[in-house]
Protein backbone atom coordinates (compact mmCIF):
# COMPACT_ATOMS: atom_id res chain seq x y z
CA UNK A 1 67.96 64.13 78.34
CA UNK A 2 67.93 62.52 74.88
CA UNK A 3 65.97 60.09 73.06
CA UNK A 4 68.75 57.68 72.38
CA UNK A 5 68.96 55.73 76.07
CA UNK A 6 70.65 52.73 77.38
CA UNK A 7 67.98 49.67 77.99
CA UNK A 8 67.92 50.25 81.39
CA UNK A 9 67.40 53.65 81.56
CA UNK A 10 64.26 53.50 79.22
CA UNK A 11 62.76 51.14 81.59
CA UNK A 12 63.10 53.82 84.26
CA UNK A 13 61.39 56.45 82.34
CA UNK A 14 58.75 54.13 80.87
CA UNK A 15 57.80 53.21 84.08
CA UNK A 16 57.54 56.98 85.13
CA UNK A 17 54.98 57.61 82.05
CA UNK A 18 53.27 54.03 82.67
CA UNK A 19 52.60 55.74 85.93
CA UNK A 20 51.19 59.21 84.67
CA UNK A 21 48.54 57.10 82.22
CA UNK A 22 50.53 56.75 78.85
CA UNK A 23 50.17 54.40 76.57
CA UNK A 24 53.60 52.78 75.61
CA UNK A 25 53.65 52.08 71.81
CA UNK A 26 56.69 50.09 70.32
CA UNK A 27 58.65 48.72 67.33
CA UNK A 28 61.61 47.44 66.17
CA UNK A 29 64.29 46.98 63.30
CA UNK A 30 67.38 47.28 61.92
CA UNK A 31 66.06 50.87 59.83
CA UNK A 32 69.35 50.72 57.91
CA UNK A 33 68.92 53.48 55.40
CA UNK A 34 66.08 55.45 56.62
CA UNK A 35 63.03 55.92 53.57
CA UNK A 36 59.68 57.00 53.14
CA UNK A 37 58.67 53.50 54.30
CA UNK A 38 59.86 53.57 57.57
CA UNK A 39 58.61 57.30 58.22
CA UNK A 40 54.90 56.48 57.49
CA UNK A 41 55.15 53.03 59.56
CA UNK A 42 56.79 55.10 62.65
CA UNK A 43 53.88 57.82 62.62
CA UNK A 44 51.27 55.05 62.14
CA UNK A 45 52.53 53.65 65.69
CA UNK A 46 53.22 56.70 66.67
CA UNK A 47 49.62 57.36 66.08
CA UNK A 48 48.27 54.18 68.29
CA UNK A 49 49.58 55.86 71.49
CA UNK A 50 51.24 58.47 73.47
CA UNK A 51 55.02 57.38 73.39
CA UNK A 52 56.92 55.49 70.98
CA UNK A 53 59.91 53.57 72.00
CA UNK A 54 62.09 52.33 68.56
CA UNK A 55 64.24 49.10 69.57
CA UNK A 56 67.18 49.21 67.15
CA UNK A 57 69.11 46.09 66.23
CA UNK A 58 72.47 46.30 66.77
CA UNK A 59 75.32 46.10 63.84
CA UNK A 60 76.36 42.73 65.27
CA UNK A 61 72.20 41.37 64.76
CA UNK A 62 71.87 42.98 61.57
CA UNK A 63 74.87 41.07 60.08
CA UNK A 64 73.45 38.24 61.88
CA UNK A 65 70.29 38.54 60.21
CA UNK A 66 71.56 39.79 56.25
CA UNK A 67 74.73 39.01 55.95
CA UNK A 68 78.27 40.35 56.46
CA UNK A 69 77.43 43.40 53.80
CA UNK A 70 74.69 44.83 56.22
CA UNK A 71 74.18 46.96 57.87
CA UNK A 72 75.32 50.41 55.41
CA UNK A 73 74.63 52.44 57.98
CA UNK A 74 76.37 51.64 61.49
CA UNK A 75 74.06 51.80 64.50
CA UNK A 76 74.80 54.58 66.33
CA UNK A 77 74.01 56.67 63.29
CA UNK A 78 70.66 55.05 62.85
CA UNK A 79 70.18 55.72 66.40
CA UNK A 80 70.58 59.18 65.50
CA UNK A 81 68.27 59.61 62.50
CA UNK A 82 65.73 57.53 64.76
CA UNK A 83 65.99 60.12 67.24
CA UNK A 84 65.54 63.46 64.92
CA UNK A 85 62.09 62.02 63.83
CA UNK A 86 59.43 63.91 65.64
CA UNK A 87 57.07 61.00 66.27
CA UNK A 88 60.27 58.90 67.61
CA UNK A 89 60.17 59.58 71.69
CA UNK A 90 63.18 57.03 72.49
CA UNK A 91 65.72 54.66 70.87
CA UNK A 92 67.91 51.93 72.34
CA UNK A 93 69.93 49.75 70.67
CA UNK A 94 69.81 45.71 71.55
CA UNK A 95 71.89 42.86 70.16
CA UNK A 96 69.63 40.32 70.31
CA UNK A 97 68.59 38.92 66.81
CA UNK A 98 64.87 38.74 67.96
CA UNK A 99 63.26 41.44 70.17
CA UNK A 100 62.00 38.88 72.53
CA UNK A 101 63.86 39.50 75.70
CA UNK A 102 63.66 43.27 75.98
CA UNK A 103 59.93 42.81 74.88
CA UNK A 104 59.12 40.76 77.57
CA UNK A 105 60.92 43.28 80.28
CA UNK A 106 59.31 46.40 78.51
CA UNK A 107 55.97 45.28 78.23
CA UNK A 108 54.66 47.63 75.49
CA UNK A 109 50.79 47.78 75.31
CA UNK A 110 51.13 48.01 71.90
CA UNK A 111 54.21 46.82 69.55
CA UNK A 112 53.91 46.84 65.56
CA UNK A 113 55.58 45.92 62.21
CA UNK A 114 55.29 46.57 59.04
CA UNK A 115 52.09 45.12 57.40
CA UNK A 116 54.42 43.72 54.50
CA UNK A 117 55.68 40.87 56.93
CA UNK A 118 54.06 37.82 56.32
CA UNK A 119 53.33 35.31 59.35
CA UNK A 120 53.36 32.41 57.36
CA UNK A 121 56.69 32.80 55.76
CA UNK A 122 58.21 34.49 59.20
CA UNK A 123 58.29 32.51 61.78
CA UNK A 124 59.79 34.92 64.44
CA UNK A 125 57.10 37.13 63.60
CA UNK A 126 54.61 34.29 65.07
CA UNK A 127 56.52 34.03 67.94
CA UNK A 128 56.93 38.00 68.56
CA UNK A 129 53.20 38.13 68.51
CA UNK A 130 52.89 35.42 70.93
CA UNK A 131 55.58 37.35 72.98
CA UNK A 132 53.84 40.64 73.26
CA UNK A 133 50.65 39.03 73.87
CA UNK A 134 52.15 36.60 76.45
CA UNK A 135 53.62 40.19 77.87
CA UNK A 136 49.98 41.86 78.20
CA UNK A 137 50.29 43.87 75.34
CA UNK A 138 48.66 43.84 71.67
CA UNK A 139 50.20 43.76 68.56
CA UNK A 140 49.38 45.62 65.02
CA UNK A 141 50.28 45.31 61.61
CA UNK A 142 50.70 48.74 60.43
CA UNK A 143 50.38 49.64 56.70
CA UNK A 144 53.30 48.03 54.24
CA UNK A 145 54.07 50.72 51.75
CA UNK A 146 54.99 48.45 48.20
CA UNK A 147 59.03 48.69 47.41
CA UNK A 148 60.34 50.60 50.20
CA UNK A 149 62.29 48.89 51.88
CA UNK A 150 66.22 49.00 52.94
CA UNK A 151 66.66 45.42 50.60
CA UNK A 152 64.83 47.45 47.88
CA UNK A 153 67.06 49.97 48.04
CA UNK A 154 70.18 48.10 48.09
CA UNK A 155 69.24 46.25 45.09
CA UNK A 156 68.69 49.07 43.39
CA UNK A 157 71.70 50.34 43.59
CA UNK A 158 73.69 47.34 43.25
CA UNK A 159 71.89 46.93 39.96
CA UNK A 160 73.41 50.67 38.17
């Protein structure tokens, strides 16, 4: 079987390693073209458990969420570079703008982003904590790594 699953089925094989004593890590985003950035942040959660599961925002959220020129990469091919990373156990893709239904079904002990979000200025982010929390699990802020970022990169080249 691959890594790249519907929702449903990932909820049947998370519940299988729930039962055999793994610890379910999670994250989420849009991870339209794949840098350095996202690597490190995916091993760091990697790192805080046994399985990572990668929720990937749809191409319908992502335009939702930056505009009509996003994403550059369409989903299914994210999917796919998702799932070739070794510290990337599964990938599904949801088209919810916010993560906070299939958070709530999933129930990840553990579900990260990127230290360079700031609560303050991100209100969802607020309310994901309070989601996983609400959900039993805990949530991290894993290490921001300065200018990498998808926006970075697009401004960057729209600049040359």
């Amino acid at each position: 079987m691959g890594k790249i699953l519907p929702f449903e089925r990932l909820l049947e094989e998370v519940e299988q390693l729930r039962k055999a004593g793994k610890t379910i890590v999670a994250t989420n985003g849009c991870f339209d073209l794949l840098h350095v950035g996202h690597v490190r942040n995916l091993e760091a959660t990697k790192a805080l458990g046994d399985v990572l599961v990668v929720g990937l925002n749809s191409d319908k959220s992502v335009r939702e969420g930056k505009g009509d020129a996003r994403p550059i990469v369409p989903e299914a091919e994210r999917a796919e570079m998702l799932a070739a990373l070794s510290s990337v156990d599964y990938v599904f893709i949801y088209s919810e703008r916010t993560p906070f239904s299939w958070i709530t079904v999933l129930r990840p002990d553990i579900h990260t982003k990127g230290g360079g979000e700031d609560i303050r200025s991100h209100p969802d982010l607020q309310a994901q904590i309070d989601v996983v929390e609400a959900a039993g699990g805990r949530f991290v802020l894993v290490e921001h790594h300065d200018g990498r970022s998808s926006s970075h990169m697009v401004e960057k080249i729209r600049s040359k």
